[in-house]
C-alpha atoms as a PDB file:
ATOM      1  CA  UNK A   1     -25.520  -3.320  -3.593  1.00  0.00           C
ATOM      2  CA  UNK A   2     -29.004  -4.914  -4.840  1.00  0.00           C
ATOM      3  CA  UNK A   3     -31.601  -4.487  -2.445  1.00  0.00           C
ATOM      4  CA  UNK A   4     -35.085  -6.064  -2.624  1.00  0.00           C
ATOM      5  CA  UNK A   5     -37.987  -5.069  -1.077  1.00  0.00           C
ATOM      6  CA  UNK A   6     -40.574  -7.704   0.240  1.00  0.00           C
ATOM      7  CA  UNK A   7     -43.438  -6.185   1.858  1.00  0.00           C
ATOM      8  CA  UNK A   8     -45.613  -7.996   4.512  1.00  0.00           C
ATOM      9  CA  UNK A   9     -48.297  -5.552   5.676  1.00  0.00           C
ATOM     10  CA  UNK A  10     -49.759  -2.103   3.856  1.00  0.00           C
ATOM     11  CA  UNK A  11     -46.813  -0.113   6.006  1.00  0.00           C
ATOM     12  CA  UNK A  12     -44.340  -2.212   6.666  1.00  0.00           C
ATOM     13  CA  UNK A  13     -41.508  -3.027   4.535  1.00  0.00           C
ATOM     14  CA  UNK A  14     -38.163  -5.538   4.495  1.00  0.00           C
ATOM     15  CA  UNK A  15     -35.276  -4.648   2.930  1.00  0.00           C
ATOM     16  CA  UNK A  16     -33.153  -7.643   1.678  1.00  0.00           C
ATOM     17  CA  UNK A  17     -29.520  -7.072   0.849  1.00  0.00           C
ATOM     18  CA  UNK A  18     -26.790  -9.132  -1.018  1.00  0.00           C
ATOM     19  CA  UNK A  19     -24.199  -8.963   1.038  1.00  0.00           C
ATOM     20  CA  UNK A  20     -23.523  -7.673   4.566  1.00  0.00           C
ATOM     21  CA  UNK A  21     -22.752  -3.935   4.654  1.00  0.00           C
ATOM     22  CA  UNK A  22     -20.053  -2.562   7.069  1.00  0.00           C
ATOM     23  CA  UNK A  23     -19.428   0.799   8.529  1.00  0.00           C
ATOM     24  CA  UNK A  24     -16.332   2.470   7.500  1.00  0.00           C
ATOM     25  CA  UNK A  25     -14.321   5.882   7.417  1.00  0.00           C
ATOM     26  CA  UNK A  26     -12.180   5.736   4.693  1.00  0.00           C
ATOM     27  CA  UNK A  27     -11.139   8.493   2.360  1.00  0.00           C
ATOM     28  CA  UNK A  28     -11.090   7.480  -1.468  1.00  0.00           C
ATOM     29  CA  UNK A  29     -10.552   8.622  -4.856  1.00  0.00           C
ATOM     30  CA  UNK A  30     -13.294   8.215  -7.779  1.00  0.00           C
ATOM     31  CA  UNK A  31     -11.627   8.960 -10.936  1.00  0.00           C
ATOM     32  CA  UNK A  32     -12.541   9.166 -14.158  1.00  0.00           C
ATOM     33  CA  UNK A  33     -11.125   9.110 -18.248  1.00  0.00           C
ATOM     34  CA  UNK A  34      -8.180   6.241 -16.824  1.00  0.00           C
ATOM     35  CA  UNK A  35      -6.853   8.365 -13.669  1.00  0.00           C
ATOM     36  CA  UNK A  36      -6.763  11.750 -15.402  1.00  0.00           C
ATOM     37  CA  UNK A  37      -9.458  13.659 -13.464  1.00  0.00           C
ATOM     38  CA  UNK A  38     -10.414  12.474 -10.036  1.00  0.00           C
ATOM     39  CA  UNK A  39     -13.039  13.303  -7.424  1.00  0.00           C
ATOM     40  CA  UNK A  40     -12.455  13.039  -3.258  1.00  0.00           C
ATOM     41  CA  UNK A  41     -14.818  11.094  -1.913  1.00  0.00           C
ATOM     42  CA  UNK A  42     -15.404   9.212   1.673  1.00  0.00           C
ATOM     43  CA  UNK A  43     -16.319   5.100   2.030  1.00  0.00           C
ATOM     44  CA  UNK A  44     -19.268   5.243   4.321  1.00  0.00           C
ATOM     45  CA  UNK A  45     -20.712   1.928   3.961  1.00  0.00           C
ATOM     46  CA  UNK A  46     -18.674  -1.039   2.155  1.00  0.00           C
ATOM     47  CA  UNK A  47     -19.491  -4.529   1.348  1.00  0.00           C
ATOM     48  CA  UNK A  48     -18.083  -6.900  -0.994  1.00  0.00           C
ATOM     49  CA  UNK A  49     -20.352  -6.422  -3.734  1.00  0.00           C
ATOM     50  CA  UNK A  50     -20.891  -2.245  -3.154  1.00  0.00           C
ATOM     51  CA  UNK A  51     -20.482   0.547  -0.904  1.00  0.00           C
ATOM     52  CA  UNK A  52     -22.125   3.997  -0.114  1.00  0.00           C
ATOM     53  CA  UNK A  53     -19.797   7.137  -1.033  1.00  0.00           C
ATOM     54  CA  UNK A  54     -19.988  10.568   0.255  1.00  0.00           C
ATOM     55  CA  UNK A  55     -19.242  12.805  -1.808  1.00  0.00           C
ATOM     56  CA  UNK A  56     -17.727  16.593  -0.340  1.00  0.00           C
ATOM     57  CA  UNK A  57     -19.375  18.542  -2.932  1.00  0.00           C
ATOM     58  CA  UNK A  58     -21.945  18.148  -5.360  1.00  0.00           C
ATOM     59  CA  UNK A  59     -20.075  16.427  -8.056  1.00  0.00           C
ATOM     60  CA  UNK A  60     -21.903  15.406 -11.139  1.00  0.00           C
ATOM     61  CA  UNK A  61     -20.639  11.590 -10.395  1.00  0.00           C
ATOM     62  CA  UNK A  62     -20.244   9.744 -13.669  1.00  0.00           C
ATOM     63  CA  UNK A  63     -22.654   6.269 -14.037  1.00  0.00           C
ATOM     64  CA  UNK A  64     -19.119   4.191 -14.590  1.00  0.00           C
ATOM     65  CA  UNK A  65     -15.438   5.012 -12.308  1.00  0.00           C
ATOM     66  CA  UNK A  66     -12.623   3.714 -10.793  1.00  0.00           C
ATOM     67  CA  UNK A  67     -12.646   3.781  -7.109  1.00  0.00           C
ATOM     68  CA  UNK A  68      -9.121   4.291  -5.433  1.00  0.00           C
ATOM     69  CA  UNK A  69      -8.595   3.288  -1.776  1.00  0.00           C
ATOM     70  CA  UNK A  70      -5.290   4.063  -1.262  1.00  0.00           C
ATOM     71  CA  UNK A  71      -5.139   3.061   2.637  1.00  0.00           C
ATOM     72  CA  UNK A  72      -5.914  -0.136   1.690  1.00  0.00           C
ATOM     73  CA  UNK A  73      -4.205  -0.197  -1.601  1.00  0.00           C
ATOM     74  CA  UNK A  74      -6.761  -1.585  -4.606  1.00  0.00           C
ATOM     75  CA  UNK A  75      -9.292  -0.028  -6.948  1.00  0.00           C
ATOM     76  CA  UNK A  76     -12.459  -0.958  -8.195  1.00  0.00           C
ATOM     77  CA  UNK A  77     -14.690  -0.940 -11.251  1.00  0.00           C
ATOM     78  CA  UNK A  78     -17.728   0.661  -9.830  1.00  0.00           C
ATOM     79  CA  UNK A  79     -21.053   1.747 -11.263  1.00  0.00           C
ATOM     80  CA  UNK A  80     -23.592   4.151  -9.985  1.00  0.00           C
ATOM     81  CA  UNK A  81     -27.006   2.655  -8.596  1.00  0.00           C
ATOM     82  CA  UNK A  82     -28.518   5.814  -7.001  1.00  0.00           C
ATOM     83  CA  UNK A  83     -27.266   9.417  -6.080  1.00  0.00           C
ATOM     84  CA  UNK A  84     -28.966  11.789  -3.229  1.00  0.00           C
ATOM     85  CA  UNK A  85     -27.326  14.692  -1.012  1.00  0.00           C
ATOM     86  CA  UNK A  86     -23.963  14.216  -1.965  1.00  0.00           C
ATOM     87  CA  UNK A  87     -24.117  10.082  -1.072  1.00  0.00           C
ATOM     88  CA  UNK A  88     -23.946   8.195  -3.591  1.00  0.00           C
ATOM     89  CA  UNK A  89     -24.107   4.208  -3.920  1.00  0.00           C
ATOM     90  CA  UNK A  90     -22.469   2.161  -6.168  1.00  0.00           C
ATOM     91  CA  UNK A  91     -22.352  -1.364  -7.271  1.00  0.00           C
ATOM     92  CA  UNK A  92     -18.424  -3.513  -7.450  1.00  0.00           C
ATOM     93  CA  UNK A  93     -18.496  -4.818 -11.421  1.00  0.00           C
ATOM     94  CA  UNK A  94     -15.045  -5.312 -11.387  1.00  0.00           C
ATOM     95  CA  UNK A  95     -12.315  -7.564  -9.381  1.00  0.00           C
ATOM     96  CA  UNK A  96     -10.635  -5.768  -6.645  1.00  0.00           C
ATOM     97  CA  UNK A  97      -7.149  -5.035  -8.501  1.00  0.00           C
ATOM     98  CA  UNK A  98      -4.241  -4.668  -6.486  1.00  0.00           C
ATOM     99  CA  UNK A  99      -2.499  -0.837  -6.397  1.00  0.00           C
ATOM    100  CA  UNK A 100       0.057  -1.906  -4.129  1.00  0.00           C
ATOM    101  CA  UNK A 101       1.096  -2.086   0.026  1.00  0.00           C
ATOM    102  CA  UNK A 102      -1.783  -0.805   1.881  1.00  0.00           C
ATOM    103  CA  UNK A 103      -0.338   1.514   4.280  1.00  0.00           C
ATOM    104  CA  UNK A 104      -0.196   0.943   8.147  1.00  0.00           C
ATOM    105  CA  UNK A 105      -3.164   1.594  10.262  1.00  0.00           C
ATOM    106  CA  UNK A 106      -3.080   2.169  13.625  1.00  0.00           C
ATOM    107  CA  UNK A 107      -5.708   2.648  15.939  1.00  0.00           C
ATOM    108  CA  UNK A 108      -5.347   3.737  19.567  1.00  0.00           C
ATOM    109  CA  UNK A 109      -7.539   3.546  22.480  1.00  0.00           C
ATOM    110  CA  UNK A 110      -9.460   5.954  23.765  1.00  0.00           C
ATOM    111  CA  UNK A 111      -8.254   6.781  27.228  1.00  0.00           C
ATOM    112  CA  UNK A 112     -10.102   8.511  30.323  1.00  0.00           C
ATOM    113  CA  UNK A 113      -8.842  11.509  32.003  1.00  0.00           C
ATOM    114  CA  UNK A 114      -7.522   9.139  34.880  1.00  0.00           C
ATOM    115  CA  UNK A 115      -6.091   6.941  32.832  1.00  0.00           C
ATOM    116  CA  UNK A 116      -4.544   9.297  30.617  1.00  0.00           C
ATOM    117  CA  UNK A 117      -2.983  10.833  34.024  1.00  0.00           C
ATOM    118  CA  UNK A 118      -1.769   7.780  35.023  1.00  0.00           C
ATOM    119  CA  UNK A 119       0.024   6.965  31.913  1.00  0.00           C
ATOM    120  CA  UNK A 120       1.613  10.466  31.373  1.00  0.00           C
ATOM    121  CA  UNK A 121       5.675  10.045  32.340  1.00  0.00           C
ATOM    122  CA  UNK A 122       6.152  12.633  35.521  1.00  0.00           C
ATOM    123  CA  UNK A 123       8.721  15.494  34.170  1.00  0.00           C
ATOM    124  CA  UNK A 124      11.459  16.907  35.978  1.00  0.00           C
ATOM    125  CA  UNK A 125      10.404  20.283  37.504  1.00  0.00           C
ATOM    126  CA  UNK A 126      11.537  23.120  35.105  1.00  0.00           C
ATOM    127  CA  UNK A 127      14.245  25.329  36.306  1.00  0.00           C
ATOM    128  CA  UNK A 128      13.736  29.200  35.418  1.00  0.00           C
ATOM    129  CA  UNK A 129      14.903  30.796  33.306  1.00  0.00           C
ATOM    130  CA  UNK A 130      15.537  34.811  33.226  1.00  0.00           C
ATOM    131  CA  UNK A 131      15.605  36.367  29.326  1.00  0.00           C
ATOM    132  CA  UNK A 132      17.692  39.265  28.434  1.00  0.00           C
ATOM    133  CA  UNK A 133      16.083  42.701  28.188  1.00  0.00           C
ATOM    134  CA  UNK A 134      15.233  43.527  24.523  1.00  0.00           C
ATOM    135  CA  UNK A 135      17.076  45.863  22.713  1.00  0.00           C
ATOM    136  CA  UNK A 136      16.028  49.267  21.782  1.00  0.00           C
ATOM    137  CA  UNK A 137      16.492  50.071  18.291  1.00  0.00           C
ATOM    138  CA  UNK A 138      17.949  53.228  17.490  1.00  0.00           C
ATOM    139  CA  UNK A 139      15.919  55.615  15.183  1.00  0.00           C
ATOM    140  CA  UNK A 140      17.098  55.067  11.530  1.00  0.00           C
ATOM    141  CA  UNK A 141      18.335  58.731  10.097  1.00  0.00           C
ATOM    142  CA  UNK A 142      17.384  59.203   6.627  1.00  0.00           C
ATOM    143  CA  UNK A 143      19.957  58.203   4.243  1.00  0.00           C
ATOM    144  CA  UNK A 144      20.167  56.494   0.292  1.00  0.00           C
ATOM    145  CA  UNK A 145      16.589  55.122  -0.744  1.00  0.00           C
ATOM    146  CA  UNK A 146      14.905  56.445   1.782  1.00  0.00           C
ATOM    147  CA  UNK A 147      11.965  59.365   1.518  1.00  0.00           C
ATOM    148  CA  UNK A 148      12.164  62.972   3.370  1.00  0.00           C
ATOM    149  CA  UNK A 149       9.417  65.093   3.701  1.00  0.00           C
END
């Protein structure tokens, strides 16, 4: 993720990127000494040459890892530009390697109350249904294992 900064006033500042960052909710892996430790982390931001990690804790995160996105099934080379409040950005210095099928996604819409009423299959009016009476246990009389007083 290389930013630039070009200023054209005393206050003002423009902030130049590489590539065109998109917002994303995906959970990850960072993991470290070839796969034997690892660290959960969520892809906030992602372009093709970095993204922005969160991190759930505050992990001392190494300057060099392997990013893991298992939804979308590939890992990256990554290195650390900058870390603050558990975010973290890092810069792709690898190719995207292949880890396998990415796994099916499915997104559903978000329906209103009506509409969710409307779609909702009508069910067959439930017929009643008396329970038996619950048994009373008899009182246990003291016998092998157990303690009298």
């Amino acid at each position: 993720m290389t930013e630039q900064t070009a200023s054209s006033g005393p206050d003002s500042a423009l902030v130049v990127r590489q590539a065109l960052r998109k917002r994303v909710f995906k959970g990850a892996l960072a993991c470290l000494d070839g796969g034997l430790r690892a660290m959960p982390c969520t892809i906030r931001d992602l372009s093709e040459t970095g993204a922005r990690l969160r991190f759930g804790c505050d992990w001392l995160v190494p300057e060099h890892f392997t990013l893991h996105v298992e939804i979308d099934g590939y890992k990256l080379q990554c290195e650390r530009v900058w870390y603050r409040n558990g975010d973290c950005g890092v810069r792709f210095v690898g190719e995207r390697i292949s880890t396998g099928q990415p796994r099916q996604q499915i997104i559903l819409p978000v329906l209103s109350s009506e509409d969710r009423a409307a779609s909702e299959i009508p069910s067959a009016p439930c017929q009643s249904v008396t329970m038996p009476a619950p048994r009373r246990v008899a009182a246990r009389s003291t016998g092998f294992g157990r303690r009298t007083r």
